[in-house]
C-alpha atoms as a PDB file:
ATOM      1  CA  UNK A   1     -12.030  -0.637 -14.462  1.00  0.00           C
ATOM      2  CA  UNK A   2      -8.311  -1.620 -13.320  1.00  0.00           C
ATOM      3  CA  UNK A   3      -5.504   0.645 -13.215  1.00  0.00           C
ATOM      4  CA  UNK A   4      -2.778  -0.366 -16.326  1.00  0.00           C
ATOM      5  CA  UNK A   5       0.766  -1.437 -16.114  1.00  0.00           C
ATOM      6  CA  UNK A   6       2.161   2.045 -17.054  1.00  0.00           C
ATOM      7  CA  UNK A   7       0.496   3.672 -14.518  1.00  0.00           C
ATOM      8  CA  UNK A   8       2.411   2.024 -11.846  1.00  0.00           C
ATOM      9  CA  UNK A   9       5.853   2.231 -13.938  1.00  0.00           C
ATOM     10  CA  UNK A  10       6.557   5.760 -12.783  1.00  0.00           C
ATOM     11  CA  UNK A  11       8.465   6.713  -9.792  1.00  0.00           C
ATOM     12  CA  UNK A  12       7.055   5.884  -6.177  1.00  0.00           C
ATOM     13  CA  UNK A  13       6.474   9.491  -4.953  1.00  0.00           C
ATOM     14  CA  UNK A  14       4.048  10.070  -7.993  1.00  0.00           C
ATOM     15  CA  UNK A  15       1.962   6.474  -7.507  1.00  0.00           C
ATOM     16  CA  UNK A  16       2.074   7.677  -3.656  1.00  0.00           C
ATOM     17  CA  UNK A  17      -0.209  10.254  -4.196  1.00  0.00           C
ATOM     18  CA  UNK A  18      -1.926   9.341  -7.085  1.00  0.00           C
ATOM     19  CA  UNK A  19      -3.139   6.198  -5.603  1.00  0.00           C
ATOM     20  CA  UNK A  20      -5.739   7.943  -3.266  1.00  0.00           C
ATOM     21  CA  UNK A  21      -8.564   7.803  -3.865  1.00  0.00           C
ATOM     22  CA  UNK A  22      -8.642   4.376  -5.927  1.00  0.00           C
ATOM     23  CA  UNK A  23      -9.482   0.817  -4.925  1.00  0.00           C
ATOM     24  CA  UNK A  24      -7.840  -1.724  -3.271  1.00  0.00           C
ATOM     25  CA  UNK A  25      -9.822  -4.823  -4.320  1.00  0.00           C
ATOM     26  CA  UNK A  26      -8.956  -8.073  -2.702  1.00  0.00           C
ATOM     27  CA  UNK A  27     -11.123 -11.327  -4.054  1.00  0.00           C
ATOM     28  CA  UNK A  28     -11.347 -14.212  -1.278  1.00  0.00           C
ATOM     29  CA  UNK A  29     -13.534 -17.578  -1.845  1.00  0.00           C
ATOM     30  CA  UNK A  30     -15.810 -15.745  -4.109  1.00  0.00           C
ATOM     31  CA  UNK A  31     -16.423 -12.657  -1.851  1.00  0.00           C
ATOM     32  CA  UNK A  32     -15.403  -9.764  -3.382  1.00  0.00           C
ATOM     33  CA  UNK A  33     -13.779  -6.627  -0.936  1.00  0.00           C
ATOM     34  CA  UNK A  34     -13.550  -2.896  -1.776  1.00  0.00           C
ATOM     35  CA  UNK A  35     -11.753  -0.183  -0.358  1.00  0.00           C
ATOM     36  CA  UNK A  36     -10.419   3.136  -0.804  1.00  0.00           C
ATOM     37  CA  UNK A  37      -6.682   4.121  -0.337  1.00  0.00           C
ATOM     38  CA  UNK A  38      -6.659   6.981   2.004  1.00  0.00           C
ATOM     39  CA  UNK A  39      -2.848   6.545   3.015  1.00  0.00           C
ATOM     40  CA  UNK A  40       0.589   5.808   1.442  1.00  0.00           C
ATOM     41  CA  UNK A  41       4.172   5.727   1.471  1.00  0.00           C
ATOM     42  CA  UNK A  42       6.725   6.086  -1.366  1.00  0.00           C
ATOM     43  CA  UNK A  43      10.158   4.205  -0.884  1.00  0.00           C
ATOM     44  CA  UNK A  44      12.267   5.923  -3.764  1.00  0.00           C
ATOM     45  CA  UNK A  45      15.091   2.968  -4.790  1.00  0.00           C
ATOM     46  CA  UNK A  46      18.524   2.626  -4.461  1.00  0.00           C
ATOM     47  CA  UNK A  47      19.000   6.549  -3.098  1.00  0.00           C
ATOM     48  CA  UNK A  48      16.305   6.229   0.198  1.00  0.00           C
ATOM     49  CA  UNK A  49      17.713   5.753   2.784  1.00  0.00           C
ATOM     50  CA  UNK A  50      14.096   4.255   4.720  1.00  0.00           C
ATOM     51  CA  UNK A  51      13.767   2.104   1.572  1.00  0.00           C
ATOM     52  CA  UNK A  52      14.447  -2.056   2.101  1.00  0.00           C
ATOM     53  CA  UNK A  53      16.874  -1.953  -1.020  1.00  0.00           C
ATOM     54  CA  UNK A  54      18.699   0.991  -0.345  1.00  0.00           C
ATOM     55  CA  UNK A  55      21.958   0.907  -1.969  1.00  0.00           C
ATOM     56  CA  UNK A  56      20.296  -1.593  -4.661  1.00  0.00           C
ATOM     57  CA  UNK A  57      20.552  -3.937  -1.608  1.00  0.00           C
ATOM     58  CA  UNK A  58      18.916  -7.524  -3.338  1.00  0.00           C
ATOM     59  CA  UNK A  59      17.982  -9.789  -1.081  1.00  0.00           C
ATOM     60  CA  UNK A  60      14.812 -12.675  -1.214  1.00  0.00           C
ATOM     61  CA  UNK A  61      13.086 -10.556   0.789  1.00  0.00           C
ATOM     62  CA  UNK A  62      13.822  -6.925  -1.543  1.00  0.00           C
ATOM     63  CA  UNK A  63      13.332  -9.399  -4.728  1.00  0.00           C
ATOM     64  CA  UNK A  64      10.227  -8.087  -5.650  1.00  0.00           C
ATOM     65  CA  UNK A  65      10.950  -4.805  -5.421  1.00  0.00           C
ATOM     66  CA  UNK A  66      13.013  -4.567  -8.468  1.00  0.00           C
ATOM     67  CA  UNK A  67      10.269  -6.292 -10.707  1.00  0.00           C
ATOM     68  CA  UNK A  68       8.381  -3.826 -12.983  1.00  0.00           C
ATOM     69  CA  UNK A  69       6.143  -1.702 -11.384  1.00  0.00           C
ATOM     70  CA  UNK A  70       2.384  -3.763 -11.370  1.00  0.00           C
ATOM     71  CA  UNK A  71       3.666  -6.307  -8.578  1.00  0.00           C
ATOM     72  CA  UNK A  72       2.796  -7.014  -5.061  1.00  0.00           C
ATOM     73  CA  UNK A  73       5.644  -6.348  -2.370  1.00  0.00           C
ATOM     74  CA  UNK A  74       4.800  -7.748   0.389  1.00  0.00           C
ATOM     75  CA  UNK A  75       7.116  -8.479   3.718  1.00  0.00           C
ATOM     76  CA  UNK A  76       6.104  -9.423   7.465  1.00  0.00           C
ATOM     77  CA  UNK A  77       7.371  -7.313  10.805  1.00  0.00           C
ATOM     78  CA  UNK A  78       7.693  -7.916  14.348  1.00  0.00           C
ATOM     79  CA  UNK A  79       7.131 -11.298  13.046  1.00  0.00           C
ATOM     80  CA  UNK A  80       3.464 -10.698  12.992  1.00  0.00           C
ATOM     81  CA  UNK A  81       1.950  -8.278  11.037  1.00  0.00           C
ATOM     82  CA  UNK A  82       2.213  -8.194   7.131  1.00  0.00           C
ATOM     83  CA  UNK A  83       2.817  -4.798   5.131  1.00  0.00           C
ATOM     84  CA  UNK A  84       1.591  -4.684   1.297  1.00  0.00           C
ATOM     85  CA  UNK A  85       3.268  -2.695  -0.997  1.00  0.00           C
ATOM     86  CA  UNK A  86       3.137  -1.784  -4.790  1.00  0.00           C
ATOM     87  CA  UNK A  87       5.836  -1.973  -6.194  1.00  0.00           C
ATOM     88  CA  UNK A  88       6.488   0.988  -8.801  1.00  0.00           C
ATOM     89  CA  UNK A  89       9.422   2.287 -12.086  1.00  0.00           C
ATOM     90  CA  UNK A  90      10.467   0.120 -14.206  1.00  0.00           C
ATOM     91  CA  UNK A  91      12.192  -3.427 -13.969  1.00  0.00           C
ATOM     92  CA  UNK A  92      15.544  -3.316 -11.812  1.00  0.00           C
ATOM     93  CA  UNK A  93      14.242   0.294 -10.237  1.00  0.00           C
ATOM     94  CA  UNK A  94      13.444  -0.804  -6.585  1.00  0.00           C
ATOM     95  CA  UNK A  95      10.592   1.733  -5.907  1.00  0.00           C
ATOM     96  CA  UNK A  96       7.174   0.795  -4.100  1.00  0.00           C
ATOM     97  CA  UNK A  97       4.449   2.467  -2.309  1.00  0.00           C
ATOM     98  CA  UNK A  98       3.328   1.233   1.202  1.00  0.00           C
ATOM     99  CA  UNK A  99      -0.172   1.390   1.662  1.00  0.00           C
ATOM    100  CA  UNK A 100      -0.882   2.891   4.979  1.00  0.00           C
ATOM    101  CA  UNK A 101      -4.855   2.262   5.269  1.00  0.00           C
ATOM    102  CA  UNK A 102      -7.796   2.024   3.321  1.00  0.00           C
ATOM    103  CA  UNK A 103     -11.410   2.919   3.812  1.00  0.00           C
ATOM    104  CA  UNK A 104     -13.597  -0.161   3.334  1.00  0.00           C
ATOM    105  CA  UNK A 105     -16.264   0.447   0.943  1.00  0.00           C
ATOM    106  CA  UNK A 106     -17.770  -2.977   0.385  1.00  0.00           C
ATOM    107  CA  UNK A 107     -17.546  -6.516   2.118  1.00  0.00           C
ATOM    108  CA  UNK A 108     -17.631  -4.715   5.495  1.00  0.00           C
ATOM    109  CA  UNK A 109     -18.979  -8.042   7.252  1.00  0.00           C
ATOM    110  CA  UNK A 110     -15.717 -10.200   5.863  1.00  0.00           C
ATOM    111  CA  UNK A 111     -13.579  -6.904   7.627  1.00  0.00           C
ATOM    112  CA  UNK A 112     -15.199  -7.559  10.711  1.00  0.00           C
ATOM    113  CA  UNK A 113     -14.680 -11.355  10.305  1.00  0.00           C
ATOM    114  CA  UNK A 114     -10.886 -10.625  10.050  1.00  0.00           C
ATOM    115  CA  UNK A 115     -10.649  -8.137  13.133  1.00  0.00           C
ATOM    116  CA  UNK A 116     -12.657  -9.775  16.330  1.00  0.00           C
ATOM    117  CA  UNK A 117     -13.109  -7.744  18.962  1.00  0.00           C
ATOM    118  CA  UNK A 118     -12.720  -3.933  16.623  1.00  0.00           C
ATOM    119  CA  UNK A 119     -15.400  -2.081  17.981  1.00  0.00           C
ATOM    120  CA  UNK A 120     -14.726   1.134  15.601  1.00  0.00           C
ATOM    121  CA  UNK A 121     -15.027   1.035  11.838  1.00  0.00           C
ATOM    122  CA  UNK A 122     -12.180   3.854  11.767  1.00  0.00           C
ATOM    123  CA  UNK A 123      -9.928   1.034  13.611  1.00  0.00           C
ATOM    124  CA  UNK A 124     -10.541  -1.625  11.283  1.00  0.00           C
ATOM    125  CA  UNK A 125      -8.101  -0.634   8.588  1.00  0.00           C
ATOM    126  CA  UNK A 126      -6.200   2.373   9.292  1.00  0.00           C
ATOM    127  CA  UNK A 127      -2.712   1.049   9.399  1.00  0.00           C
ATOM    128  CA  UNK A 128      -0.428  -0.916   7.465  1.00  0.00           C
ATOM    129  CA  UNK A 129      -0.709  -4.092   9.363  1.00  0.00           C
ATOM    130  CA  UNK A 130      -4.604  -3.861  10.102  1.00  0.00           C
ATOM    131  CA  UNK A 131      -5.969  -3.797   6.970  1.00  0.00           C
ATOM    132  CA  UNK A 132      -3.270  -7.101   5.240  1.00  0.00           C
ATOM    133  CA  UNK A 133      -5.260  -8.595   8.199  1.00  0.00           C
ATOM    134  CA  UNK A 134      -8.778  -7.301   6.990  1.00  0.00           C
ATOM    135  CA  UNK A 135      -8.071  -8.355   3.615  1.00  0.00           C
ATOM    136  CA  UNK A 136      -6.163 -11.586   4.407  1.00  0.00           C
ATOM    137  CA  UNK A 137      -3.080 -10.188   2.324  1.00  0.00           C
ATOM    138  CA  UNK A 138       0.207 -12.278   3.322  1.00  0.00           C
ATOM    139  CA  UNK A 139       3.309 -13.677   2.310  1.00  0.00           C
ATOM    140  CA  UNK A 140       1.431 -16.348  -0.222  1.00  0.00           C
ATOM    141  CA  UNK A 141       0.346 -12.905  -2.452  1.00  0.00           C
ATOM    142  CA  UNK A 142       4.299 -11.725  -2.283  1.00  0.00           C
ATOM    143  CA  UNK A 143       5.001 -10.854  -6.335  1.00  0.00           C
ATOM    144  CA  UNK A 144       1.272 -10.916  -7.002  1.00  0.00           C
ATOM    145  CA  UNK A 145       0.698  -8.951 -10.088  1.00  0.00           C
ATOM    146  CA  UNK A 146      -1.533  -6.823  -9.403  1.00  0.00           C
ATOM    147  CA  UNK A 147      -2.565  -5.587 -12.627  1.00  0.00           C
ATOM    148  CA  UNK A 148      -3.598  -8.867 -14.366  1.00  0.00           C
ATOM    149  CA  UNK A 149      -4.934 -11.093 -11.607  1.00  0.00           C
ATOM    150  CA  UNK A 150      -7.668 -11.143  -9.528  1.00  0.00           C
ATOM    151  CA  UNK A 151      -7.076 -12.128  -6.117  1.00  0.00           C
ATOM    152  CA  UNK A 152      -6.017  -8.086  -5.708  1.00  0.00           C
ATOM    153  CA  UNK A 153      -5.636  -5.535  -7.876  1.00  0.00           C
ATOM    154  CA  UNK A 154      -6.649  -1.700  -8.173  1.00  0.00           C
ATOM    155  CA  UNK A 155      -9.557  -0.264  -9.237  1.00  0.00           C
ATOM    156  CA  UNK A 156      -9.949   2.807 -10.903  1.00  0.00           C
ATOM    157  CA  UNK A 157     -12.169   5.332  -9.503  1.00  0.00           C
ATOM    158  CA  UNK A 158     -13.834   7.167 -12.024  1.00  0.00           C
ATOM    159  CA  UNK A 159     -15.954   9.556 -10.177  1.00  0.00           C
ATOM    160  CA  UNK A 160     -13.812  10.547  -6.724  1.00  0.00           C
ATOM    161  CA  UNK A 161     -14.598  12.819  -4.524  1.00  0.00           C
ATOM    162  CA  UNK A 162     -12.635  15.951  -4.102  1.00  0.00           C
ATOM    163  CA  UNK A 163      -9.976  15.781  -1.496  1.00  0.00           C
ATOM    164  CA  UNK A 164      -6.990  17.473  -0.137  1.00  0.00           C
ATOM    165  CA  UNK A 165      -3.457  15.904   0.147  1.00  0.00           C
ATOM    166  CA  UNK A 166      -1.604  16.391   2.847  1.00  0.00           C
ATOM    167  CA  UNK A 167       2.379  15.057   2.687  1.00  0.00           C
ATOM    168  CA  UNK A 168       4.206  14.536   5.760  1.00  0.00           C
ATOM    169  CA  UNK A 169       7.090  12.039   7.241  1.00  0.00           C
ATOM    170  CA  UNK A 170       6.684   8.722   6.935  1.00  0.00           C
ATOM    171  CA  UNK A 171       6.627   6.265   9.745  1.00  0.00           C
ATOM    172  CA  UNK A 172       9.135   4.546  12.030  1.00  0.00           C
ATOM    173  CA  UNK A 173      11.996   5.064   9.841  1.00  0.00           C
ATOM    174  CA  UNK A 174      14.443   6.845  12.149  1.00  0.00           C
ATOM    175  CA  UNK A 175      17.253   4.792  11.049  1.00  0.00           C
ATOM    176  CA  UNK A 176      17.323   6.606   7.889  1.00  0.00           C
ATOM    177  CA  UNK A 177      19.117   9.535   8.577  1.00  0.00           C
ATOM    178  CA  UNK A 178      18.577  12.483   6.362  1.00  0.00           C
ATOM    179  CA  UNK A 179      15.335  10.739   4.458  1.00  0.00           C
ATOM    180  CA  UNK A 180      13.585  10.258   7.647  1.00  0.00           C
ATOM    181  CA  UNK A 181      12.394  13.745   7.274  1.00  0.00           C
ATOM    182  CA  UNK A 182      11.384  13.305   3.608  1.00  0.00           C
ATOM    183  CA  UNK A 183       7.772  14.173   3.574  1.00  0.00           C
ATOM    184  CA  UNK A 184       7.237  11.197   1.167  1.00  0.00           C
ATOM    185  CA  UNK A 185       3.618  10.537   3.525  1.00  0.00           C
ATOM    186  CA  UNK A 186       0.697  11.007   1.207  1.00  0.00           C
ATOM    187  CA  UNK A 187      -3.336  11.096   2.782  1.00  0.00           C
ATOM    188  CA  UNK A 188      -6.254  12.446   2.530  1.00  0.00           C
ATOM    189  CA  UNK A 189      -7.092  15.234   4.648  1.00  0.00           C
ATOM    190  CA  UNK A 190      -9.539  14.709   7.119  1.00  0.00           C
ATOM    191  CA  UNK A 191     -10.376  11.320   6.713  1.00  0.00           C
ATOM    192  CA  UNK A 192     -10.869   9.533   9.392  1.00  0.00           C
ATOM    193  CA  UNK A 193      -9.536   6.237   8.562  1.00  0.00           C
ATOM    194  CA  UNK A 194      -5.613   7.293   8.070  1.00  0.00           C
ATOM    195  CA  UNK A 195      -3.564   6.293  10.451  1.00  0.00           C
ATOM    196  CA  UNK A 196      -1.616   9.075  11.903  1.00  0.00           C
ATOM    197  CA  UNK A 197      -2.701  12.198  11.622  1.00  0.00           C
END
């Protein structure tokens, strides 16, 4: 079962967390790739200072982040390594959730495939840039929706275990002053795929 439209039209902080424990589903050539959020980051609009369109900043690259929540956001860094993003609120409200890292759950060989030379499972996905490379997520899936197509979506996961959340800073955003200590960091505790702990 997929996750609807309206859940993802609600502001980033609340999809942050309550995107753990679902699936990220990615379909490639007819081979079909499950895994688990674990890790995310909410990117609160216009206000957040860490956030691309901060200031309502609308660029080609921020484009996609003011579509209705549902949509892929997806931008590359270092020049190498591509980030996925959901974006989140409603139309013209530039919020999106990073994901951080994933636990793969099925299609474990294709993982593999993507990531020569990973000799840890735990290593395979747990970042941001890993697991786009895992899944073969880039630019060509930017403004993907996510709710209607299948290439990559969410699953909902009716039966999750219990887990604790833990919130805490996000990542490499120290040029964003006072939201740089925003604990807007959501992951499940203990797991060992997440990506800082």
């Amino acid at each position: 079962m997929r996750i609807d439209k309206t859940f993802f039209q609600r502001d980033a902080l609340t999809v942050a967390e309550e995107l753990l424990g679902h699936y990220l589903i990615r379909n490639v050539n007819g081979t079909k790739i499950v895994t688990k959020i674990v890790e995310t980051e909410a990117y609160c609009g216009a206000k957040d200072k860490g956030c691309h369109a901060f200031g309502n900043k609308r660029t080609g690259r921020t484009e996609a982040m003011f579509s209705a929540g549902g949509y892929a956001y997806i931008y590359l860094i270092y020049g190498m390594y591509h980030c996925l993003n959901v974006v989140a609120e409603k139309e013209g409200n530039p919020h999106a959730v990073l994901i951080r890292a994933v636990e793969p759950v099925e299609g474990l060989s294709f993982i593999k495939e993507n990531r020569p030379g990973i000799l840890k499972d735990k290593d395979l996905t747990n970042g941001p840039g890993k697991l786009t490379k895992a899944l073969s997520i880039d630019m060509k899936l930017n403004r993907y929706d996510i709710v209607t197509g299948n290439e990559l979506y969410i699953g909902f996961n009716s039966s999750p275990q219990k887990f604790t959340v833990v919130s805490a800073k996000r990542v490499n955003i120290d040029y964003a002053a006072e939201y740089k200590d925003k604990l807007w960091r959501k992951y499940i505790k203990d797991n060992k795929f997440v990506s800082v702990k």
